[in-house]
Protein backbone atom coordinates (compact mmCIF):
# COMPACT_ATOMS: atom_id res chain seq x y z
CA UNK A 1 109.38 181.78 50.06
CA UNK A 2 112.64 179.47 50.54
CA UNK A 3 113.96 178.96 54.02
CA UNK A 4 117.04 180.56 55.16
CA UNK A 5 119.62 177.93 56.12
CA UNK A 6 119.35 179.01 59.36
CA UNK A 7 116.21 177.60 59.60
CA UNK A 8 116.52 174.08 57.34
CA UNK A 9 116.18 171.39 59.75
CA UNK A 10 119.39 169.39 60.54
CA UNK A 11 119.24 165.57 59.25
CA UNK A 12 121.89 163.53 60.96
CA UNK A 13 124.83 161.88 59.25
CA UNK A 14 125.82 158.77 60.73
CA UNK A 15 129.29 157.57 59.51
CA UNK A 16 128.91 154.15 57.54
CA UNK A 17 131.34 152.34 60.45
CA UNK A 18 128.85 153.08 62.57
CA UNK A 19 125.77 151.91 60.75
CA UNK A 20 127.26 148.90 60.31
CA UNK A 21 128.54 148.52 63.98
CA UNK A 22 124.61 149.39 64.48
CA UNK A 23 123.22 146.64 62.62
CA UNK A 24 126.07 144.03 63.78
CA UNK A 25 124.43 144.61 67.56
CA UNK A 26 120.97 143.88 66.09
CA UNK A 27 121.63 141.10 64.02
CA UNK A 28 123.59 139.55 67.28
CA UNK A 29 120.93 140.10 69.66
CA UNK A 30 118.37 137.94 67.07
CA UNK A 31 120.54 135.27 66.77
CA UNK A 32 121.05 135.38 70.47
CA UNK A 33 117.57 134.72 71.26
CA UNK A 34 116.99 132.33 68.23
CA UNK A 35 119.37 130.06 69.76
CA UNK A 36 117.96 130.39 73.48
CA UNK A 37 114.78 129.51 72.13
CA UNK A 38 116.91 126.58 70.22
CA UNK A 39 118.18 125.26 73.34
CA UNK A 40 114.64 125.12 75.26
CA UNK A 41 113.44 123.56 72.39
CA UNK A 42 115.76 120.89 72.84
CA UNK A 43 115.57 120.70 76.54
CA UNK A 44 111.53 120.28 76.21
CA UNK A 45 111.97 117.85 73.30
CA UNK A 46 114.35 115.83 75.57
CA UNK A 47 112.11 115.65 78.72
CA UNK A 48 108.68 114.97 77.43
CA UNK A 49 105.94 116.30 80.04
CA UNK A 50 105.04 113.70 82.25
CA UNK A 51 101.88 111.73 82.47
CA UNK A 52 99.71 112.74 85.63
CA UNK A 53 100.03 108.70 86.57
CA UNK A 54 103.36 109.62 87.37
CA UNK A 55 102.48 112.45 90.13
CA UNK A 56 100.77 109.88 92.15
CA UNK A 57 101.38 109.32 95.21
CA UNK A 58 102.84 106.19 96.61
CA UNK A 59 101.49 105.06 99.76
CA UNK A 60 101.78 101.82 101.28
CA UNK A 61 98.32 100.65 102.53
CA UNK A 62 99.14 97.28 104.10
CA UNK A 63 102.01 98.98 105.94
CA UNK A 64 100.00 102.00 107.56
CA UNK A 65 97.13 99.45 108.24
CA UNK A 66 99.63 97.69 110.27
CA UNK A 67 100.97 100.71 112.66
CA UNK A 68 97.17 101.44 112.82
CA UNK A 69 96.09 98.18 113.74
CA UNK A 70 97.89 98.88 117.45
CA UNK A 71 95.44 101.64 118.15
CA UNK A 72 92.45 100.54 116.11
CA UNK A 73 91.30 97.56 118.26
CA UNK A 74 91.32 95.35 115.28
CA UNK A 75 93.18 95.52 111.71
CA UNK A 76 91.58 97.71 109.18
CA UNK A 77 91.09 96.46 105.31
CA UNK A 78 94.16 97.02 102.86
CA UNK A 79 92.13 96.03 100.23
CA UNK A 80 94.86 94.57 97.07
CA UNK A 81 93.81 96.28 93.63
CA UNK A 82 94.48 95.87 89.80
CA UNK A 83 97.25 97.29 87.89
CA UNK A 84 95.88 101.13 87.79
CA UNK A 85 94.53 101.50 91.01
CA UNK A 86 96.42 103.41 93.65
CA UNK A 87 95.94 104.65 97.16
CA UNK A 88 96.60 108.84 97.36
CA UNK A 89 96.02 108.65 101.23
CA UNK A 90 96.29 106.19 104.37
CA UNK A 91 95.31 107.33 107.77
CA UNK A 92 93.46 106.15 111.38
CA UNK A 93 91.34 109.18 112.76
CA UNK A 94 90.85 109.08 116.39
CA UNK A 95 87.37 110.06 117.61
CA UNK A 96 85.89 113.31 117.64
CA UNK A 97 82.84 114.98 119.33
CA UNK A 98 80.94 111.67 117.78
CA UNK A 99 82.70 109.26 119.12
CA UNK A 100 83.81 107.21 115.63
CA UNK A 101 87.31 106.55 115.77
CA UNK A 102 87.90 105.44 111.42
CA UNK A 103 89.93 103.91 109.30
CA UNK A 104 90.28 106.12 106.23
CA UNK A 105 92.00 105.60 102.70
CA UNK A 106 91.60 107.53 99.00
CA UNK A 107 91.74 105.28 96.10
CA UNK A 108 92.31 106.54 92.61
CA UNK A 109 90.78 103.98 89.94
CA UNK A 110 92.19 102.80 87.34
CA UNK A 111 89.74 105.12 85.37
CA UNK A 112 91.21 108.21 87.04
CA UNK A 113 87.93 108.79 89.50
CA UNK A 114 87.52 108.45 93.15
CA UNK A 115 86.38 106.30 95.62
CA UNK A 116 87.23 107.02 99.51
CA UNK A 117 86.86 103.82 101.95
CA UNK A 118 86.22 104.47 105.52
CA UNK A 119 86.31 101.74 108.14
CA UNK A 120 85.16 101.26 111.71
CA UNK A 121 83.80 99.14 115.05
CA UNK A 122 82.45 101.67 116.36
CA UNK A 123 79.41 102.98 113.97
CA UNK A 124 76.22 105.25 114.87
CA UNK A 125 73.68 106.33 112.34
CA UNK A 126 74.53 109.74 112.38
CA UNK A 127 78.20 108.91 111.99
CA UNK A 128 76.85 106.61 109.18
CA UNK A 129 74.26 109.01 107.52
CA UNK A 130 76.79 111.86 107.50
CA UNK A 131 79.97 109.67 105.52
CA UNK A 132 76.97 109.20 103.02
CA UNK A 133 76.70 112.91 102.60
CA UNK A 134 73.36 112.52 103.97
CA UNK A 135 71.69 110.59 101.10
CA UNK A 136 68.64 108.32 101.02
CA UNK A 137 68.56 104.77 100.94
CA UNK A 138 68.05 104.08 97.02
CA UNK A 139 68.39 99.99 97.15
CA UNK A 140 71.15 97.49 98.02
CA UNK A 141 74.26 95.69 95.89
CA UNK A 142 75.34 92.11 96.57
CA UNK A 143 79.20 91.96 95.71
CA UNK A 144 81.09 88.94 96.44
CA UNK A 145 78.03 87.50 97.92
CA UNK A 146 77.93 90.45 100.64
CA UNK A 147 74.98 93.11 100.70
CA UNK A 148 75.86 96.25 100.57
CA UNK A 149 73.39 99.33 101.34
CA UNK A 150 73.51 101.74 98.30
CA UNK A 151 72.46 105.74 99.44
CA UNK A 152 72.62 107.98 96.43
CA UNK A 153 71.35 111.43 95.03
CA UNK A 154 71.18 112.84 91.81
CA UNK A 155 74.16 114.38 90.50
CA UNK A 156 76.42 113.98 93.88
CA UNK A 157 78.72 111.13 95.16
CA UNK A 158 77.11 107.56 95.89
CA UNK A 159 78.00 105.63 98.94
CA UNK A 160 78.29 101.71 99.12
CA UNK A 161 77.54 100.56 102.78
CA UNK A 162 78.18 97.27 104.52
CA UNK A 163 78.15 96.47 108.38
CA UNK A 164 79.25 92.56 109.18
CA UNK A 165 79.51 92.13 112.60
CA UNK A 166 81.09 94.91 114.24
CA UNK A 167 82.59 96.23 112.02
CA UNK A 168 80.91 99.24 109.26
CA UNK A 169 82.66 99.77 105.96
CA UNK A 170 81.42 103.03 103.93
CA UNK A 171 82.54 103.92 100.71
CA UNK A 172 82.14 106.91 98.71
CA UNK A 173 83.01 108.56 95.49
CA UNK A 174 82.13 109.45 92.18
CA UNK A 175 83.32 106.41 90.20
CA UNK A 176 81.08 104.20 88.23
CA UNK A 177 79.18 101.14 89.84
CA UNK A 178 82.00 98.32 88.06
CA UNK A 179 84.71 100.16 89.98
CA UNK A 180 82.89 100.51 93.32
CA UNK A 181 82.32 96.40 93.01
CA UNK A 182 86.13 96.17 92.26
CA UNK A 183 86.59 97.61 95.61
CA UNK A 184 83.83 96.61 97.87
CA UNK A 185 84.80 92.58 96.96
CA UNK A 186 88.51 93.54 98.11
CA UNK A 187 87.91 95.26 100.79
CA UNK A 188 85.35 92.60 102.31
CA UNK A 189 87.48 89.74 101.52
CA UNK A 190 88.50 88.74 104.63
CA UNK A 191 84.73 89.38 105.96
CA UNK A 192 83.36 87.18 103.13
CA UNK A 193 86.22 84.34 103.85
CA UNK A 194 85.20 84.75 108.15
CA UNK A 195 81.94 82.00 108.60
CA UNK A 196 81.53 83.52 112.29
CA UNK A 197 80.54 87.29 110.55
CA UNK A 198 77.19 88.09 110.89
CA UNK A 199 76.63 90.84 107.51
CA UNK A 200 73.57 92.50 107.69
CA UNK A 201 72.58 95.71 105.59
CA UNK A 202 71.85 99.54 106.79
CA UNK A 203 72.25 101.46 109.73
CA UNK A 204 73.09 99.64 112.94
């Protein structure tokens, strides 16, 4: 049984003009975003990403050390580093419940690890034992003809300690052993160059 054309459904007719007017707005829109995409192609291509040396910090050691100095009761280390090395922090925290007032500064390595230094006059073993993260006395390092406590534990930071008179220098971080002797002779030069410095090893 044929339909009636009553019920023959109704197929639209669009005009040719408009078909074409149709497919003029899609083609426009594509080449539209091909050439925003052409232009941030450019702009990337132009403006490489920057290396992550580049988003470090600068921070003037010596010059903090200085304004420190005033405060510190004596002039804390602004140790001088190879090409690569850089400092990400600089800054003298007064004394707390423990009664350690410290010199404290973040070095980044010229292998991209970490090593923080911490220096003070005014030492305890508990102040001591906790910049060590608590670790056990595994041995000692002589750098620059200075012995330096090592405390390590498996798998966590190791700390480098040396007390020379007065004064206690700690550092820790996860860097290899070369690095940590790159710092600990720069930071104890002007210990190593002082004949009236006592330097003995451990806790006070």
């Amino acid at each position: 049984m044929s339909e009636s054309p009553q019920n023959s459904p109704v197929k639209p007719v669009i005009a040719a003009g408009a078909a074409k007017r149709a497919n003029a707005s899609v083609i426009g829109m594509l080449l539209a975003m091909l050439s925003t995409v052409a232009i941030v192609m450019v702009v990337v291509l132009l403006n490489p990403q920057q290396k992550a040396d580049s988003y470090r910090q600068v921070v003037d050691v010596a010059a903090i050390s200085g304004h420190a100095a005033d405060v510190a009761g004596f002039t804390p280390a602004a140790p001088v580093l190879p090409v690569g090395w850089s400092a990400n922090y600089a800054r003298w925290n007064g004394s707390g419940a423990d009664g350690v007032a410290f010199w404290d500064v973040g070095f980044v390595t010229s292998a991209n690890t970490f090593i923080a230094m911490r220096e003070t006059i005014t030492a305890n073993p508990t102040w001591i034992s906790n910049q060590a993260q608590n670790a056990p006395v595994t041995g000692t390092r002589n750098i620059a003809g200075l012995t330096w406590e090592l405390r390590d534990k498996p798998k966590e930071d190791r700390s480098l300690i040396l007390i020379s008179g007065k004064t206690t220098i700690i550092l820790t971080g996860t860097a290899d052993f070369k690095e940590f002797d790159v710092l600990a002779a720069a930071a104890s030069k002007k210990l190593g160059q002082d004949p009236t410095t006592s330097t003995t090893k451990g806790t006070p």
